[in-house]
N, C-alpha and C. Protein backbone atom coordinates (compact mmCIF):
# COMPACT_ATOMS: atom_id res chain seq x y z
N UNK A 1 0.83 -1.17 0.00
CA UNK A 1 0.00 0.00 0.00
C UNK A 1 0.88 1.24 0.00
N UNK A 2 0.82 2.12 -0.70
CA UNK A 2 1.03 3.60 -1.09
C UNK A 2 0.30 4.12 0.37
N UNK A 3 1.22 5.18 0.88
CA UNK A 3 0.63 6.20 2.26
C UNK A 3 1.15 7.59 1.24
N UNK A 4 0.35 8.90 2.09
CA UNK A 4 0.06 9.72 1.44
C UNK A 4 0.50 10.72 2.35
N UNK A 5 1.23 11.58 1.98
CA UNK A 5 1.29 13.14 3.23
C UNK A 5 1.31 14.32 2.29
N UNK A 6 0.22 15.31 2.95
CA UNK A 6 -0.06 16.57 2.27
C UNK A 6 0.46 17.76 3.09
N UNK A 7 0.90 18.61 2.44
CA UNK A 7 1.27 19.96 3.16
C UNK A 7 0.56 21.35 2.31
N UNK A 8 -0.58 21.59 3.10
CA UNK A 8 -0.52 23.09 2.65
C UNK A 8 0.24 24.09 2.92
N UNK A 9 0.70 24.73 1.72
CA UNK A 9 1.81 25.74 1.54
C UNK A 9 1.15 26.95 1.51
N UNK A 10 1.62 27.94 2.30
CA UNK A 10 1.38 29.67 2.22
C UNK A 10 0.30 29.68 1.31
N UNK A 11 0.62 29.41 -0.07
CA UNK A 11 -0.17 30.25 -1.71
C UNK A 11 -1.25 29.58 -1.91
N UNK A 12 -1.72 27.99 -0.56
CA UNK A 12 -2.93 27.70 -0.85
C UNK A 12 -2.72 26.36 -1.70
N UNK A 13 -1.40 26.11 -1.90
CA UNK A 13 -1.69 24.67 -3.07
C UNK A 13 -1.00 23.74 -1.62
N UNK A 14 -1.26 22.30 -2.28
CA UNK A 14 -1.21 21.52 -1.57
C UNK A 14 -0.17 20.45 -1.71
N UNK A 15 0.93 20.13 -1.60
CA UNK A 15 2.11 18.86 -1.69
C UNK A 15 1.90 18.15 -1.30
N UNK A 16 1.84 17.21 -2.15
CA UNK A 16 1.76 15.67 -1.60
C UNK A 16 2.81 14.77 -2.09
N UNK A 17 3.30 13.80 -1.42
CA UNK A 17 4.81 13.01 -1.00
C UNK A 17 3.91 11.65 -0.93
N UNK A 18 4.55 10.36 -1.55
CA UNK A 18 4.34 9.52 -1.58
C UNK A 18 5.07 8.59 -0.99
N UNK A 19 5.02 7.85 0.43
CA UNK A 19 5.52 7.08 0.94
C UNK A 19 6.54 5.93 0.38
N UNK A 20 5.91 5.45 -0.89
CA UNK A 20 6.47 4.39 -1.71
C UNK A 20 6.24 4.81 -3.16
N UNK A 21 7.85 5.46 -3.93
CA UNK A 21 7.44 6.04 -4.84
C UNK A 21 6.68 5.36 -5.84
N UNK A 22 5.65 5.58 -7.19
CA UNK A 22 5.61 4.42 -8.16
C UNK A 22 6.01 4.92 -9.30
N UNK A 23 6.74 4.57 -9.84
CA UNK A 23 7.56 5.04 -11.43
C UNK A 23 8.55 6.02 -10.66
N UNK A 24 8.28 7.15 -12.02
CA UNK A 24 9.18 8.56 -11.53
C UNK A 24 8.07 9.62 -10.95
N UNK A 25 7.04 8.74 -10.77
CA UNK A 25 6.53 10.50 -10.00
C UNK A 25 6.51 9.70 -8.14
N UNK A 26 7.08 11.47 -7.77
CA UNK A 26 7.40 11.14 -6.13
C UNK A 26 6.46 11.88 -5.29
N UNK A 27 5.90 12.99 -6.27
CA UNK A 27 5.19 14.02 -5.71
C UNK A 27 4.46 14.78 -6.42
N UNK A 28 3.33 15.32 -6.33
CA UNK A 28 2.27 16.45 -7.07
C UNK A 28 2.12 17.35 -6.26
N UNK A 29 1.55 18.46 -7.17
CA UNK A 29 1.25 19.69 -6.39
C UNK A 29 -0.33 20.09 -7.17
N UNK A 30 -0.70 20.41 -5.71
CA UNK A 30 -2.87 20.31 -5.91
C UNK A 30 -2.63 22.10 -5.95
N UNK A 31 -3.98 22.71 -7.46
CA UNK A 31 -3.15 24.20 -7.50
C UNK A 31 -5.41 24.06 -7.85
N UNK A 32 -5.97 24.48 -6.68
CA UNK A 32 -7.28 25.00 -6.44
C UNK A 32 -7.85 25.75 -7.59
N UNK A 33 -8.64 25.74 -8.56
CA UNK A 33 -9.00 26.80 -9.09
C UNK A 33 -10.99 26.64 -9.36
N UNK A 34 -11.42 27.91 -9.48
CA UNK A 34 -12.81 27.91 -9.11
C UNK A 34 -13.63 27.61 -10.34
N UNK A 35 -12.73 27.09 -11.81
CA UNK A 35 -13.38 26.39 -12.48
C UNK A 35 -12.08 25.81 -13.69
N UNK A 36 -12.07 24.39 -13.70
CA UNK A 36 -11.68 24.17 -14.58
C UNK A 36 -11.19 25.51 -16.54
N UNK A 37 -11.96 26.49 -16.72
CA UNK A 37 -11.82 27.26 -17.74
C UNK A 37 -10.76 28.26 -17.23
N UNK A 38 -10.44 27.82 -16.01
CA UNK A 38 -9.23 28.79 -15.19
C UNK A 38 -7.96 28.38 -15.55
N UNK A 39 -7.85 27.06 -15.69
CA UNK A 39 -6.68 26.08 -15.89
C UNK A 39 -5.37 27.27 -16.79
N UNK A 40 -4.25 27.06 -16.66
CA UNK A 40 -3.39 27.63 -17.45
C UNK A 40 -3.63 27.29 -18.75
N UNK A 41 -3.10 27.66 -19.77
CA UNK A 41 -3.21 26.75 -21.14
C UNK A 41 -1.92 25.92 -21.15
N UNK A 42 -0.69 26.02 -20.99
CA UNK A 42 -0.06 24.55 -20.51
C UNK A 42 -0.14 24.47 -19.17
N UNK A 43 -0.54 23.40 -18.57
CA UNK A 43 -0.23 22.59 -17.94
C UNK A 43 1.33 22.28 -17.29
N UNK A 44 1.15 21.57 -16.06
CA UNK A 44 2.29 21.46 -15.52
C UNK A 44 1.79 20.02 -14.92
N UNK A 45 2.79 18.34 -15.59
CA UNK A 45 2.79 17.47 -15.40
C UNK A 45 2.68 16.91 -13.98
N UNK A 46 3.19 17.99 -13.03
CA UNK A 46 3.67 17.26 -11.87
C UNK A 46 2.62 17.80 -10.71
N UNK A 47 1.61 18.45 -11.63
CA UNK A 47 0.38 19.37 -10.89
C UNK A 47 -0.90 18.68 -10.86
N UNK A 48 -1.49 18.66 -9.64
CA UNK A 48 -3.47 17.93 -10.10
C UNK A 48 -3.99 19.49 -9.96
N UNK A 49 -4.87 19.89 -10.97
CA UNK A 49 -5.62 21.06 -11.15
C UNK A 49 -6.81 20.95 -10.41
N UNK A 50 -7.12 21.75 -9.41
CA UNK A 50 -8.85 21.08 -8.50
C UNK A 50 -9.81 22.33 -9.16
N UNK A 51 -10.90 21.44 -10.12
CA UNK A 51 -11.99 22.63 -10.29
C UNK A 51 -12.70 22.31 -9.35
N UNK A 52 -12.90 23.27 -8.21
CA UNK A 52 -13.68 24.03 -7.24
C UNK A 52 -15.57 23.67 -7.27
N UNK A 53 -15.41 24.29 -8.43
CA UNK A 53 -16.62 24.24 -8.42
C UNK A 53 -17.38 23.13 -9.20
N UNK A 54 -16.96 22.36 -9.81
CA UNK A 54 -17.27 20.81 -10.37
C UNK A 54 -16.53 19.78 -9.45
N UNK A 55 -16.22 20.14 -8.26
CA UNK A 55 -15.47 19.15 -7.36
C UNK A 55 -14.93 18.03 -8.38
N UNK A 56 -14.02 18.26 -9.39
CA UNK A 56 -13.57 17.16 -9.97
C UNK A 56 -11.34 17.61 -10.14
N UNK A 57 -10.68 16.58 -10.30
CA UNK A 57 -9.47 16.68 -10.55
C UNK A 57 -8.98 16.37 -11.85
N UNK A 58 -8.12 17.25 -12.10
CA UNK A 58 -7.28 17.17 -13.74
C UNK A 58 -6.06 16.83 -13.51
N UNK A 59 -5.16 16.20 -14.58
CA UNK A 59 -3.65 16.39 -14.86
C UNK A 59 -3.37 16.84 -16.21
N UNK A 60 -2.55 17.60 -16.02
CA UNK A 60 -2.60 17.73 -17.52
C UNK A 60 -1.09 16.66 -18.57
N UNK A 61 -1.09 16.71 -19.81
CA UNK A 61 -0.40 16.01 -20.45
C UNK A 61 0.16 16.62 -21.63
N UNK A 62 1.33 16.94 -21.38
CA UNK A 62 1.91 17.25 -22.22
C UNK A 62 2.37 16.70 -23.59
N UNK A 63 2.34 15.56 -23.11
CA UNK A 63 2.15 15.19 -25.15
C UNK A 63 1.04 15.43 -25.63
N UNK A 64 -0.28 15.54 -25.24
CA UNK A 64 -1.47 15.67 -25.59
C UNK A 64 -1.52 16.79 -26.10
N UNK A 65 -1.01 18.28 -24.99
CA UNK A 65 -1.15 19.47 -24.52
C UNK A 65 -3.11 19.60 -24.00
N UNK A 66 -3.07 18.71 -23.38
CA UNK A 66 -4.83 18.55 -22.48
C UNK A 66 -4.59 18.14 -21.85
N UNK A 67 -6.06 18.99 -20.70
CA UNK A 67 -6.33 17.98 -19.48
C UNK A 67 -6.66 16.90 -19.44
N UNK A 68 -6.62 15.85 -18.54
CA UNK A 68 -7.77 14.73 -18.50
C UNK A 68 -8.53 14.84 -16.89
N UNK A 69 -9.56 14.22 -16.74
CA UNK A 69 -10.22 14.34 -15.12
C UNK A 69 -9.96 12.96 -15.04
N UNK A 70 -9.39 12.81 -13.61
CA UNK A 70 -9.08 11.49 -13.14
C UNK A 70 -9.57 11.54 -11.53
N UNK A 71 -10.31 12.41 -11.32
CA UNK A 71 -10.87 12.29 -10.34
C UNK A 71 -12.36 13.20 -10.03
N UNK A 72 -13.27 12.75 -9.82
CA UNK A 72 -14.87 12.97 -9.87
C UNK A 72 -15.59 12.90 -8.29
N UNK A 73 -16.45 13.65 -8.21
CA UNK A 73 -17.00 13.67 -7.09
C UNK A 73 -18.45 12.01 -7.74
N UNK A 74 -18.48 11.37 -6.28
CA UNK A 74 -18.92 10.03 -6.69
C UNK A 74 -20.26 10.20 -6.84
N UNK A 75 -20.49 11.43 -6.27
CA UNK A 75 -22.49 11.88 -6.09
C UNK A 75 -22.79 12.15 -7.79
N UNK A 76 -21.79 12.34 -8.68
CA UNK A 76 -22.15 13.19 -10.06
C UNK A 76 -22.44 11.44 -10.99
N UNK A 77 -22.31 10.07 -10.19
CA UNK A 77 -22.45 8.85 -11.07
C UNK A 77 -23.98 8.45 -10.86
N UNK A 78 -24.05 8.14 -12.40
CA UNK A 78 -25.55 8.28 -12.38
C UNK A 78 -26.19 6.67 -12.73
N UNK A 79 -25.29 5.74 -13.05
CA UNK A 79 -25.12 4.71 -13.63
C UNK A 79 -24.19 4.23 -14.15
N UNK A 80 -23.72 3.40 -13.35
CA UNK A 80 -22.61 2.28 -13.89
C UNK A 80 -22.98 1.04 -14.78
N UNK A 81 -22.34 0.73 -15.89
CA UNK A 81 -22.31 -0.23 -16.92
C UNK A 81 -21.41 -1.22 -16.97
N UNK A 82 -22.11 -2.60 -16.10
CA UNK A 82 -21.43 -3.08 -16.03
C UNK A 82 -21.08 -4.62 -17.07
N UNK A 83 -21.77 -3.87 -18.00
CA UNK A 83 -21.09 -4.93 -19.26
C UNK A 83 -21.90 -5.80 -19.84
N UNK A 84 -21.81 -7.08 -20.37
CA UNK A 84 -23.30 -8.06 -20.74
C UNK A 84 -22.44 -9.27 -19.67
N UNK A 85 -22.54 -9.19 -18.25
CA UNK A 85 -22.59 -10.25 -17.64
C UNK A 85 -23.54 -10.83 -17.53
């Protein structure tokens, strides 16, 4: 199991340190903003973007040059598909 430690910093963003690194990422930085259309236009790999007000999380990707959401508030699932079992 992966453990997790966060530090809020002065400017409001948030560091997080990963107990047991996995790959090359050791650490992200959470940078608050009150809507996703706030986002920079690049991105910064080593950043989760929090839109505020869609309680959801981004990373962005630089080969892409886009966000993706990899994290969702669970109240916004309306139906799960779970296949032709």
């Amino acid at each position: 199991m992966t453990t997790l430690k966060a530090h809020l910093s002065n400017s409001g963003s948030i560091r997080v340190k990963f107990a047991r690194p996995s790959a090359a990422l050791t650490h992200l930085e959470y940078l608050p903003f009150d809507s996703r259309f706030h986002f920079p236009n690049i991105g910064d790999a080593g950043v989760l973007y929090g839109d505020t007000t869609e309680n959801k999380l981004y990373r962005y990707d630089p080969d892409d040059g886009k966000y993706y959401c990899v994290g969702s508030d669970y109240n916004d699932i309306t139906a799960i598909d779970g296949g032709h079992a």
